[in-house]
PDB file of N, CA and C in Angstrom:
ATOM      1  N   UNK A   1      38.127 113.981  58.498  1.00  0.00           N
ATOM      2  CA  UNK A   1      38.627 112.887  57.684  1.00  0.00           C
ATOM      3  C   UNK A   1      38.044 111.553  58.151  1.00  0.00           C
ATOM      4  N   UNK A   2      37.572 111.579  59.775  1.00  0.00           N
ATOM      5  CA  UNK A   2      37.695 110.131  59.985  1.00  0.00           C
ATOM      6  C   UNK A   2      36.038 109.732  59.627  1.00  0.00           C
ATOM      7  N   UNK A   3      35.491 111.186  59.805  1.00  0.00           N
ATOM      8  CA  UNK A   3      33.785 110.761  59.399  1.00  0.00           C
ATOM      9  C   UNK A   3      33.933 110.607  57.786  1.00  0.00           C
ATOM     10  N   UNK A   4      33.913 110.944  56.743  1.00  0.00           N
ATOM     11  CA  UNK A   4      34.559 110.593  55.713  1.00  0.00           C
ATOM     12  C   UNK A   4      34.763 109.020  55.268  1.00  0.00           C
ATOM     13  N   UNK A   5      36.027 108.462  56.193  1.00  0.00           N
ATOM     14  CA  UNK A   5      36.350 107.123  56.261  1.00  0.00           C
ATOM     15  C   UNK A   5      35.590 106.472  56.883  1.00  0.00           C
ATOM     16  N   UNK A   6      34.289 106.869  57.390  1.00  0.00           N
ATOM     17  CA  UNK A   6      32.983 105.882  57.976  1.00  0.00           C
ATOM     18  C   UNK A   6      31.777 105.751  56.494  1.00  0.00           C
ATOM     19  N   UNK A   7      32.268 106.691  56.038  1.00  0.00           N
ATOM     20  CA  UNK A   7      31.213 106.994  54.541  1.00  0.00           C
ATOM     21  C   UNK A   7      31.920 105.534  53.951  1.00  0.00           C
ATOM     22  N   UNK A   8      33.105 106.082  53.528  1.00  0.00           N
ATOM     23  CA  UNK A   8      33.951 104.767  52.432  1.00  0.00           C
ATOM     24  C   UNK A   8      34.102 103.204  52.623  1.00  0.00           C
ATOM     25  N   UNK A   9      33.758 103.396  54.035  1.00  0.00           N
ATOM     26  CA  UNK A   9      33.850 101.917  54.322  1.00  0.00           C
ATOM     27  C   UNK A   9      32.181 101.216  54.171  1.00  0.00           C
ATOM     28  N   UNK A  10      31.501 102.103  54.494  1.00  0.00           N
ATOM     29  CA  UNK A  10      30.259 101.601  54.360  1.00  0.00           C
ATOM     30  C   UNK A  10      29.885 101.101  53.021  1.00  0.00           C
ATOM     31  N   UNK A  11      30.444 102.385  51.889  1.00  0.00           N
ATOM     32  CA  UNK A  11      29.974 102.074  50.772  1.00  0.00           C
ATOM     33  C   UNK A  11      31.300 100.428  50.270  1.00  0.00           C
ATOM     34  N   UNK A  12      32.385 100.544  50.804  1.00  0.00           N
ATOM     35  CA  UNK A  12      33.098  99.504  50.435  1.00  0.00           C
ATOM     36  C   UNK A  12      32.156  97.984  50.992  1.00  0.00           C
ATOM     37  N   UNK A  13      31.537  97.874  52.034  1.00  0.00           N
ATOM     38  CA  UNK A  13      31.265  96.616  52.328  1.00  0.00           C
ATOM     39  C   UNK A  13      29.891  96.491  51.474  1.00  0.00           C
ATOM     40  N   UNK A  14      29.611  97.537  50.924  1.00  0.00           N
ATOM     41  CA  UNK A  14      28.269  97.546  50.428  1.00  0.00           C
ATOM     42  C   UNK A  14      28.814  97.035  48.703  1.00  0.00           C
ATOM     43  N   UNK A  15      29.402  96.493  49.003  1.00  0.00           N
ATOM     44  CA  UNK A  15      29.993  96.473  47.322  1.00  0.00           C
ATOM     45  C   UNK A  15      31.520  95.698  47.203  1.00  0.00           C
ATOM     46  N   UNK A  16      30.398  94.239  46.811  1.00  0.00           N
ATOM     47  CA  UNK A  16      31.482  93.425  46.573  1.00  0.00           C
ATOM     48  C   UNK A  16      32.728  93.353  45.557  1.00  0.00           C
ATOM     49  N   UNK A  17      33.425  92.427  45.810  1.00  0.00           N
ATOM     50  CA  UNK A  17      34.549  92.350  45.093  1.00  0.00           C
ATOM     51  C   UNK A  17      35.406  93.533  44.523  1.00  0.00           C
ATOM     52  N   UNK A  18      35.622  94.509  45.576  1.00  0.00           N
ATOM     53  CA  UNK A  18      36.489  95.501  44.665  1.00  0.00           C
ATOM     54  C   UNK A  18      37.198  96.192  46.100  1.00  0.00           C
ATOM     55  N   UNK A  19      38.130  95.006  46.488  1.00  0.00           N
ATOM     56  CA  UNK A  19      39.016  95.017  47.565  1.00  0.00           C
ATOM     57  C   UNK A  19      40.151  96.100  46.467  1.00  0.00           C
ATOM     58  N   UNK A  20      41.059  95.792  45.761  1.00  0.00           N
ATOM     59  CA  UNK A  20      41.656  96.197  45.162  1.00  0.00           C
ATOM     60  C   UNK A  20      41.195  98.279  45.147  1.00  0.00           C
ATOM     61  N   UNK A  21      42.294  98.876  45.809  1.00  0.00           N
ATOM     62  CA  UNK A  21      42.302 100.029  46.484  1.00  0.00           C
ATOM     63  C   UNK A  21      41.613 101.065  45.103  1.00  0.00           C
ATOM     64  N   UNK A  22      42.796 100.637  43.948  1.00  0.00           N
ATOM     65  CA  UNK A  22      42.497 101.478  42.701  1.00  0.00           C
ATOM     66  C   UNK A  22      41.205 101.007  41.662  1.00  0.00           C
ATOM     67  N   UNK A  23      40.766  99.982  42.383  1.00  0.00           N
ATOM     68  CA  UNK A  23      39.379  99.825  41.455  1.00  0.00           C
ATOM     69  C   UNK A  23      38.035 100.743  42.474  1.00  0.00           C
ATOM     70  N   UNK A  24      38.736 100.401  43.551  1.00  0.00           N
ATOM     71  CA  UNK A  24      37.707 100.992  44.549  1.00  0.00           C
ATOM     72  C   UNK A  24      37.641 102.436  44.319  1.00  0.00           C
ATOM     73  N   UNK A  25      38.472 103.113  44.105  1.00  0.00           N
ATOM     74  CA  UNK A  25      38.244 104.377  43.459  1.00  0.00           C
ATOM     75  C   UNK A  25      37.397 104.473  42.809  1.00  0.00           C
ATOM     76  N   UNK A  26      37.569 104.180  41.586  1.00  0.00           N
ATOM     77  CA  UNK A  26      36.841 104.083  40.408  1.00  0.00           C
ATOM     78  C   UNK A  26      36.005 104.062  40.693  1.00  0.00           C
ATOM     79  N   UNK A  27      35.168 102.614  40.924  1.00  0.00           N
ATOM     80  CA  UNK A  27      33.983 102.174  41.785  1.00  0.00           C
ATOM     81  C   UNK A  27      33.072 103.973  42.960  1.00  0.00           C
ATOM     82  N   UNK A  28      33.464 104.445  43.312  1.00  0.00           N
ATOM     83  CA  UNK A  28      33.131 104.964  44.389  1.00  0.00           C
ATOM     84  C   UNK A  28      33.231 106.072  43.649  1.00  0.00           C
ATOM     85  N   UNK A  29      34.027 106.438  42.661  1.00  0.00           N
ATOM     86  CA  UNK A  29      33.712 107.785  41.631  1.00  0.00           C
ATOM     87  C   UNK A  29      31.869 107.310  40.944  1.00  0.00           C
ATOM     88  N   UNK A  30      31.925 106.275  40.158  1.00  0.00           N
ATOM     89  CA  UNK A  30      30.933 106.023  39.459  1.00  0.00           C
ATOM     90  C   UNK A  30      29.631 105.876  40.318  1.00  0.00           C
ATOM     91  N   UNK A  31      29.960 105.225  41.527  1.00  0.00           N
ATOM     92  CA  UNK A  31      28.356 104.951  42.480  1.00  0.00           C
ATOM     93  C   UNK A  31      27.912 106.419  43.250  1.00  0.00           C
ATOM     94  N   UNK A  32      28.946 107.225  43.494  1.00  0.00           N
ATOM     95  CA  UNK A  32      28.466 108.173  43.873  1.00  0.00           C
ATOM     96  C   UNK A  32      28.283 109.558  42.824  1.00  0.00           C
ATOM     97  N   UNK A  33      28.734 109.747  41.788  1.00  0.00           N
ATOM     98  CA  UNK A  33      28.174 110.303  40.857  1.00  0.00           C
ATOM     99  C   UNK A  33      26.763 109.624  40.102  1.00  0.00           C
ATOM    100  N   UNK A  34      26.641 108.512  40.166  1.00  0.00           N
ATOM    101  CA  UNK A  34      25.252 108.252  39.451  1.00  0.00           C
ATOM    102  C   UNK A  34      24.163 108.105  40.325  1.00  0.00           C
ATOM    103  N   UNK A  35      23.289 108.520  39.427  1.00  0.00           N
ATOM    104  CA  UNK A  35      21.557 107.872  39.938  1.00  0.00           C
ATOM    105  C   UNK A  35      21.590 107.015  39.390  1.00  0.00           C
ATOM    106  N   UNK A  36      22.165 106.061  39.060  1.00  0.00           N
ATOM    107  CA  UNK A  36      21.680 104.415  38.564  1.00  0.00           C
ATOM    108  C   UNK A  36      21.865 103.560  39.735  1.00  0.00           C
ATOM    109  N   UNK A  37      22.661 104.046  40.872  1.00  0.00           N
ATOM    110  CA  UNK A  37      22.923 103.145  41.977  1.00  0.00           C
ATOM    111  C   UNK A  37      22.087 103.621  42.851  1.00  0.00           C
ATOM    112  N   UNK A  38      22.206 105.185  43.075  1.00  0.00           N
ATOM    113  CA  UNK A  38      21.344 105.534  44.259  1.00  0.00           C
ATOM    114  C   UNK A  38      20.431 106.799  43.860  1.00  0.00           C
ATOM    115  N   UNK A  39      19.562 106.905  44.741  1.00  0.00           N
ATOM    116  CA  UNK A  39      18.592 108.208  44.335  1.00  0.00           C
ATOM    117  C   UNK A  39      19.438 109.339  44.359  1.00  0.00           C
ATOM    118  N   UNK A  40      18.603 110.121  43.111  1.00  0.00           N
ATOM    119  CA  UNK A  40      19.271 111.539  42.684  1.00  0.00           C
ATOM    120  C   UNK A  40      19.855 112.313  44.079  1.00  0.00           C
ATOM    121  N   UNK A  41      19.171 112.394  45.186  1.00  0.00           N
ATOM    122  CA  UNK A  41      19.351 113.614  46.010  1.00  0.00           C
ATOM    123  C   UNK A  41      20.171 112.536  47.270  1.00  0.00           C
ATOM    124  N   UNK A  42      20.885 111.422  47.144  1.00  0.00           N
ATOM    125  CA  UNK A  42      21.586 110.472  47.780  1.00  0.00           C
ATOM    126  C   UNK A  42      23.037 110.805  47.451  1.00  0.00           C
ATOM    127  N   UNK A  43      23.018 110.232  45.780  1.00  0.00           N
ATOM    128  CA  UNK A  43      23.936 110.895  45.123  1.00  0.00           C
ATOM    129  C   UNK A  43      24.931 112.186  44.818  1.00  0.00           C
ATOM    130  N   UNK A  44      23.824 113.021  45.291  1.00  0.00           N
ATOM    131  CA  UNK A  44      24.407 114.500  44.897  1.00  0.00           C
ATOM    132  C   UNK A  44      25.092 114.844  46.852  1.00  0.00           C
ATOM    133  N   UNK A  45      24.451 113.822  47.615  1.00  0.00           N
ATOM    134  CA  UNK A  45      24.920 114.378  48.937  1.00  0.00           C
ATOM    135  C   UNK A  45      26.155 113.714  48.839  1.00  0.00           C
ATOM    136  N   UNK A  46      26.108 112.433  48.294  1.00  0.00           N
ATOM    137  CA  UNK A  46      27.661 112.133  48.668  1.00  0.00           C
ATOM    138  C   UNK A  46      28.793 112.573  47.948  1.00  0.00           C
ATOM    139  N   UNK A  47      28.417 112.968  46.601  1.00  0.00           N
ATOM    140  CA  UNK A  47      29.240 114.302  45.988  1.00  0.00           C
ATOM    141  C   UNK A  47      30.013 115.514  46.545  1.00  0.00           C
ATOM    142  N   UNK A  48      28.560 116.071  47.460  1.00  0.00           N
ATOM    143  CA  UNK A  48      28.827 117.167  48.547  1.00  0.00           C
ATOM    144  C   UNK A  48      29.609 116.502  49.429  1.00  0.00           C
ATOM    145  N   UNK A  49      29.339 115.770  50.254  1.00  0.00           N
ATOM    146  CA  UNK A  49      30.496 115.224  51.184  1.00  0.00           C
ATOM    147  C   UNK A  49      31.445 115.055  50.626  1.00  0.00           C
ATOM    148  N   UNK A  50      31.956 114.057  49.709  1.00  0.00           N
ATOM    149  CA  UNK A  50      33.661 113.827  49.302  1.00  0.00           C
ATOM    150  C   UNK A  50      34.181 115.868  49.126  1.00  0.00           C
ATOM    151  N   UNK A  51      33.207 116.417  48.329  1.00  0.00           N
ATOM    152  CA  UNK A  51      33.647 117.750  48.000  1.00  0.00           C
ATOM    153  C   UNK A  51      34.219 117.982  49.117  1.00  0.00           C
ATOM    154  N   UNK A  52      33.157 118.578  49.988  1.00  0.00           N
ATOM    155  CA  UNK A  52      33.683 119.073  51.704  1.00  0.00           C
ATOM    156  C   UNK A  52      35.037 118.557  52.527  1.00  0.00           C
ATOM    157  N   UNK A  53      35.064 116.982  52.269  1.00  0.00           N
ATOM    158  CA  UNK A  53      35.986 116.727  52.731  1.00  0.00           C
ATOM    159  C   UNK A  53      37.452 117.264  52.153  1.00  0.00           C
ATOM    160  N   UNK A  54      37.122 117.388  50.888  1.00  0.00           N
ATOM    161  CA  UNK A  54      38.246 117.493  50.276  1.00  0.00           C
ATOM    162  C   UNK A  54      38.632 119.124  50.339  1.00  0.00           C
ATOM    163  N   UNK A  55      37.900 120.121  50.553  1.00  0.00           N
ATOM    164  CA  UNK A  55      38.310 121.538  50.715  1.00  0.00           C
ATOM    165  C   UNK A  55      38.774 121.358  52.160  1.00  0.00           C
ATOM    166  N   UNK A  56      37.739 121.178  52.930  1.00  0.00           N
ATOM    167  CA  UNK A  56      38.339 121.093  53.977  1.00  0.00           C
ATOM    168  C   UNK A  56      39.954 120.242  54.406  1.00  0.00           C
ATOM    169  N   UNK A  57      40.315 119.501  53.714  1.00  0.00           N
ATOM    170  CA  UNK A  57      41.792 119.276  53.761  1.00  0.00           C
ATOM    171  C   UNK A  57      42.515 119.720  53.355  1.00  0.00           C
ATOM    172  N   UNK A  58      42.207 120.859  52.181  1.00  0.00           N
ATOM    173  CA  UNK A  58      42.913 121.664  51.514  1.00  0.00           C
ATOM    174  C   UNK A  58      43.253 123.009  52.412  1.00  0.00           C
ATOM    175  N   UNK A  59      42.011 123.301  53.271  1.00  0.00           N
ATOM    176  CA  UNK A  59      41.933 124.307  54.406  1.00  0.00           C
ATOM    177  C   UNK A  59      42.864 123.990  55.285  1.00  0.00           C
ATOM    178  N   UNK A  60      42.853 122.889  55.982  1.00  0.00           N
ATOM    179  CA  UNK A  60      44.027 122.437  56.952  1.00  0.00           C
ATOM    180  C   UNK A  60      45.592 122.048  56.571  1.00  0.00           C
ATOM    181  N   UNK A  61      45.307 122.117  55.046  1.00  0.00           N
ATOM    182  CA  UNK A  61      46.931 122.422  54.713  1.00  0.00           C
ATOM    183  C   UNK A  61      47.672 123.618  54.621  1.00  0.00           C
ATOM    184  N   UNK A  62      46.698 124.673  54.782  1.00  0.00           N
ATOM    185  CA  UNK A  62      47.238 125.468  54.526  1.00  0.00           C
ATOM    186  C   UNK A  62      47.086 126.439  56.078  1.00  0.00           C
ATOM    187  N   UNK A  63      46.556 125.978  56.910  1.00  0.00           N
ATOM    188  CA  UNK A  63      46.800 126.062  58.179  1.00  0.00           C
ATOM    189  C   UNK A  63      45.796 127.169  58.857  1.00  0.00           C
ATOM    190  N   UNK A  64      44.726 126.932  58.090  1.00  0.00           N
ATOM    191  CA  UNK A  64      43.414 127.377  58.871  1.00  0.00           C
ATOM    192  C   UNK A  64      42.579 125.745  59.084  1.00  0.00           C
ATOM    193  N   UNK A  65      41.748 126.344  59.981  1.00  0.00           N
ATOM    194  CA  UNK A  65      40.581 125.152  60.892  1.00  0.00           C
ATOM    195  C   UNK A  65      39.585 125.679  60.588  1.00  0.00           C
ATOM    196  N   UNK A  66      38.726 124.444  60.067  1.00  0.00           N
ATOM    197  CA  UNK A  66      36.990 124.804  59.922  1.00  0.00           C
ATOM    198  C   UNK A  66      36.781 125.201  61.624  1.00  0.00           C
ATOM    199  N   UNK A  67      35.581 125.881  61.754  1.00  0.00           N
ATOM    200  CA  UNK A  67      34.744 125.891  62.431  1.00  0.00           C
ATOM    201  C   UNK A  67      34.390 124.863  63.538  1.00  0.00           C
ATOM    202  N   UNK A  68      33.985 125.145  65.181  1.00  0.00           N
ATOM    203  CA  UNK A  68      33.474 123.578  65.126  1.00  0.00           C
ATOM    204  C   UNK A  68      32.022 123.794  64.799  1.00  0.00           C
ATOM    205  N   UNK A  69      31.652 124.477  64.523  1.00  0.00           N
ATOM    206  CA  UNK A  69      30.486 124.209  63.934  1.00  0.00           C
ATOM    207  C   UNK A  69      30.267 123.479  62.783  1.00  0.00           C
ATOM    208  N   UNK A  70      31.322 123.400  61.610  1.00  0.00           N
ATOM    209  CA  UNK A  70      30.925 123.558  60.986  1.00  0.00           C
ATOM    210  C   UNK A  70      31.581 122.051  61.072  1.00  0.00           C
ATOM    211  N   UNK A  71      32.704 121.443  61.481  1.00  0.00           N
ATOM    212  CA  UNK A  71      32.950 120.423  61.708  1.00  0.00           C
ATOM    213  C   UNK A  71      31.986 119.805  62.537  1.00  0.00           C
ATOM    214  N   UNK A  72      31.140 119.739  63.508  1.00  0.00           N
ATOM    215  CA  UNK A  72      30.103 119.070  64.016  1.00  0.00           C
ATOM    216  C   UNK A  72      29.418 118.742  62.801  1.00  0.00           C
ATOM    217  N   UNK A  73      28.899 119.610  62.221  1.00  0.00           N
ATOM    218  CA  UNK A  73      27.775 119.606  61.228  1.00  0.00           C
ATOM    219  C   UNK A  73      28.392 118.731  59.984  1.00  0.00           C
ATOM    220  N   UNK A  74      29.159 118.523  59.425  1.00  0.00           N
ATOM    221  CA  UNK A  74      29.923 118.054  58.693  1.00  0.00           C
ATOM    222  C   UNK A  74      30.096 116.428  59.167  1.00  0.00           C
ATOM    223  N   UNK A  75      30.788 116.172  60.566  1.00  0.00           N
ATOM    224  CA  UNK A  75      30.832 114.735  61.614  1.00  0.00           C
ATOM    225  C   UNK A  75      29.332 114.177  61.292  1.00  0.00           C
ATOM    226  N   UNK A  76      27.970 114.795  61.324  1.00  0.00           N
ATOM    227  CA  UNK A  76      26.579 114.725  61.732  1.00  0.00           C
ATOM    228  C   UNK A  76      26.178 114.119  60.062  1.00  0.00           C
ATOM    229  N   UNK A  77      26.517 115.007  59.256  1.00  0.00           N
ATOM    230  CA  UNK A  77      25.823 114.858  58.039  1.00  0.00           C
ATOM    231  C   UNK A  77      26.813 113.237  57.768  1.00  0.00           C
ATOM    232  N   UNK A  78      27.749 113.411  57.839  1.00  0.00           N
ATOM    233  CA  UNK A  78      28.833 111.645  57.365  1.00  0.00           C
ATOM    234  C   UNK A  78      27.601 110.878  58.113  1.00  0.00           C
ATOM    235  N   UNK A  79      27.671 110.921  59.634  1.00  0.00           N
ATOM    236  CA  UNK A  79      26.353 109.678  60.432  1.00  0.00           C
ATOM    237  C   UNK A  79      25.255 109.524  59.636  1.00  0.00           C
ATOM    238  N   UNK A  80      24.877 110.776  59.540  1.00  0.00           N
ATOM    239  CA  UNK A  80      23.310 109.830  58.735  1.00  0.00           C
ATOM    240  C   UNK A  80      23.532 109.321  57.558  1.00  0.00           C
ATOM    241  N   UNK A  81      25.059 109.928  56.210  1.00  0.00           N
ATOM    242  CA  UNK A  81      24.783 109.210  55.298  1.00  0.00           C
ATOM    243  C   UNK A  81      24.960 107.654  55.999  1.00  0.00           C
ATOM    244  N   UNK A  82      26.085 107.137  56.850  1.00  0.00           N
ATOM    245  CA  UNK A  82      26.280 106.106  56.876  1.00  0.00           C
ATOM    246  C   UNK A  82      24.945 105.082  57.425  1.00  0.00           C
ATOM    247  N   UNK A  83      24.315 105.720  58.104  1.00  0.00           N
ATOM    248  CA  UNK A  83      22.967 105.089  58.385  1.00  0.00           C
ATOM    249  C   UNK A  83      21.684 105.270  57.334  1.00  0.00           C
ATOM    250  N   UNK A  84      21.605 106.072  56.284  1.00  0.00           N
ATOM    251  CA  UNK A  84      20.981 106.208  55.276  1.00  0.00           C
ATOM    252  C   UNK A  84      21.761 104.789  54.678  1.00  0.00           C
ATOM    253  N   UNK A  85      22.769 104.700  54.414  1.00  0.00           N
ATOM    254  CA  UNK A  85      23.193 103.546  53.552  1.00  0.00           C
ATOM    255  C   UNK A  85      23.125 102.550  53.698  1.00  0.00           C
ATOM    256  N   UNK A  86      23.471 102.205  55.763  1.00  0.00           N
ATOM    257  CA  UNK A  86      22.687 100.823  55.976  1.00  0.00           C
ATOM    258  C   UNK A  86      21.691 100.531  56.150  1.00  0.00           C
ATOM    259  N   UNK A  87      20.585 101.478  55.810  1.00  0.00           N
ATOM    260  CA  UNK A  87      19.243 101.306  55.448  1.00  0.00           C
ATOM    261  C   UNK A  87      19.136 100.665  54.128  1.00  0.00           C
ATOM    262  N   UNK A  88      19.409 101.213  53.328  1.00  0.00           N
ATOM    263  CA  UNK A  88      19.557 101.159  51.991  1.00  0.00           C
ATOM    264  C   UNK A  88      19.600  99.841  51.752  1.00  0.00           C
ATOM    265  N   UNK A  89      20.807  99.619  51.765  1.00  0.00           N
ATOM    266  CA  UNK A  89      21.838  98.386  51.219  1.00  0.00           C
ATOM    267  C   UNK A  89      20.643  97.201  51.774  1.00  0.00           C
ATOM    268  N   UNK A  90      19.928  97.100  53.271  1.00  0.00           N
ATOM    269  CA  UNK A  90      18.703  96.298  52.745  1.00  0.00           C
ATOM    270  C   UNK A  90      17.423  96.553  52.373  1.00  0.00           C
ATOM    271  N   UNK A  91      17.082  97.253  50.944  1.00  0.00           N
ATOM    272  CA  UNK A  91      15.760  97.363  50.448  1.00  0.00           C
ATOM    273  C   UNK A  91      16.640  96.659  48.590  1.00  0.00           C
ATOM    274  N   UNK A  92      15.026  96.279  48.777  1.00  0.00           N
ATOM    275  CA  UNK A  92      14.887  96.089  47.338  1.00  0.00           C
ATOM    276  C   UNK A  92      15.632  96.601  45.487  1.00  0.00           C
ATOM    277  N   UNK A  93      15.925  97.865  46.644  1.00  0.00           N
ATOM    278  CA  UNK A  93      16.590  98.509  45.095  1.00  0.00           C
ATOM    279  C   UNK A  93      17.748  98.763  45.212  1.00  0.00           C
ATOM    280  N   UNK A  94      18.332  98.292  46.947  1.00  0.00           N
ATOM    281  CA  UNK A  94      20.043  97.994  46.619  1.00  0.00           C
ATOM    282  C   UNK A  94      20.532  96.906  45.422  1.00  0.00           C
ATOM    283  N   UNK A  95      19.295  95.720  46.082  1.00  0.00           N
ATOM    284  CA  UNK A  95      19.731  94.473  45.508  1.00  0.00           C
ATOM    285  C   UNK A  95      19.669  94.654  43.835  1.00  0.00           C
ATOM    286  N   UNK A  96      18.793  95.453  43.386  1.00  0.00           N
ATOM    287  CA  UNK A  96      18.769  95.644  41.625  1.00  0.00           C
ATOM    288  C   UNK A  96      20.205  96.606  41.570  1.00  0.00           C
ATOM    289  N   UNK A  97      20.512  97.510  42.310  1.00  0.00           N
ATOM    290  CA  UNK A  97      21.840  97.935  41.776  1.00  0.00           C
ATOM    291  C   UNK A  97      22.768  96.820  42.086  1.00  0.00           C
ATOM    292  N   UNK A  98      23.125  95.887  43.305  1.00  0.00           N
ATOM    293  CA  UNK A  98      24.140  95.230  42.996  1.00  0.00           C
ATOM    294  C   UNK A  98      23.973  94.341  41.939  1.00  0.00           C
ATOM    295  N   UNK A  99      23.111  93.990  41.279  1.00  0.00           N
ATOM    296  CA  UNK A  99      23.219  93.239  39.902  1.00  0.00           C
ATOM    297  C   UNK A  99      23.328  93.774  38.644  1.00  0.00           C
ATOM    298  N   UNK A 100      23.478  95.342  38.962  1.00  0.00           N
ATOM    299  CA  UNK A 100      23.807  96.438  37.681  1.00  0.00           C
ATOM    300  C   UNK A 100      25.610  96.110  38.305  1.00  0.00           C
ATOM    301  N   UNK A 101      25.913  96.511  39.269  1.00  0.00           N
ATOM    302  CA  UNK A 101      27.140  96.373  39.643  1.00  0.00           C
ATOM    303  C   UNK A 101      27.947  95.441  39.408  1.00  0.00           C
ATOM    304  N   UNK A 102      27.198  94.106  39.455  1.00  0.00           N
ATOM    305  CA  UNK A 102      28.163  92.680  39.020  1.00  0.00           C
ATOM    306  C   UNK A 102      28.186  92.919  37.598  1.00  0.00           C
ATOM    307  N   UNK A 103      27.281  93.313  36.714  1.00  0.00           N
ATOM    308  CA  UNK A 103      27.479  93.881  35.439  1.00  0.00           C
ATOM    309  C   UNK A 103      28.426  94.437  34.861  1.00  0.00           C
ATOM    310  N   UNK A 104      28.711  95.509  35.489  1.00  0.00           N
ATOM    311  CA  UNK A 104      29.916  96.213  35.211  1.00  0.00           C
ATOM    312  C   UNK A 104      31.180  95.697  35.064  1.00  0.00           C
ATOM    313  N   UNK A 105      32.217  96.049  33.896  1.00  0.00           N
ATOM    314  CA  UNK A 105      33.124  95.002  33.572  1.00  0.00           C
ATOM    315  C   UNK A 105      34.180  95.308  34.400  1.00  0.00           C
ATOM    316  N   UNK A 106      34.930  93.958  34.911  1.00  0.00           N
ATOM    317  CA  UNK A 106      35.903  94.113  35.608  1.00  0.00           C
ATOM    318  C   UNK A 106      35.631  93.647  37.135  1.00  0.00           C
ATOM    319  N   UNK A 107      33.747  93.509  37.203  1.00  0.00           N
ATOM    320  CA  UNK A 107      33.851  93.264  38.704  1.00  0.00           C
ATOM    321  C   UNK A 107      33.527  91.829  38.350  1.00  0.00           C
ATOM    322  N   UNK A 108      33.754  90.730  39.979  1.00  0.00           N
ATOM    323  CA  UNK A 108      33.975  89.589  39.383  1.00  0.00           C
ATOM    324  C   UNK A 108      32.621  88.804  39.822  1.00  0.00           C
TER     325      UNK A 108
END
C-alpha cells in the first residue's frame, strides 16, 4: 500500500490544482488510463500497478499474504514508476500535457 501511496503522490504534485480528494480521483482515473498524458506503455503500467495494488488488498482481506517476492517486486516496480515520473514531469512533453490538463474543465 505504502509503495502505491509514493505512486499517488508523485502523480498528485505533478498536477496542479486538484487538492480536492474527489477530483483527484477522477483526475488520476483519466491520466492514468490515457495516452494523451503519458506514453502508451507508461500508462498501461500504471493501470497494472493500481490493479495489483488493489487485488493484492483484496488478498489481505481475506487473510492470505503475497509473496515476498512478489511484494519486493511489486515495492521495486512502484520506485521506478515514481522515478520514471520525476523524470518525466521535467521533459518537454510533460509541459504539453499540463496545458491539455489546465484544459480540462473544472481544473482551475
Amino acid at each position: 500500500m505504502a509503495a502505491w501511496r509514493q505512486v499517488e503522490s508523485k502523480l498528485s504534485e505533478m498536477v496542479p490544482n486538484y487538492e480536492d480528494m474527489r477530483e483527484r480521483g477522477k483526475l488520476f482515473m483519466l491520466i492514468t488510463r490515457s495516452e494523451y498524458f503519458f506514453p502508451r506503455d507508461i500508462s498501461g503500467a500504471l493501470q497494472d500497478l493500481k490493479r495489483m495494488r488493489n487485488e493484492v488488498t483484496h488478498v489481505v482481506d481475506q487473510g492470505r499474504i503475497p509473496s515476498p517476492e512478489a511484494a519486493a517486486e511489486y515495492v521495486e516496480s512502484c520506485q521506478a514508476m515514481v522515478e520514471w515520473l520525476d523524470e518525466y514531469r521535467r521533459s518537454p512533453a510533460w509541459e504539453s500535457a499540463v496545458e491539455r490538463l489546465r484544459s480540462l474543465p473544472g481544473s482551475q
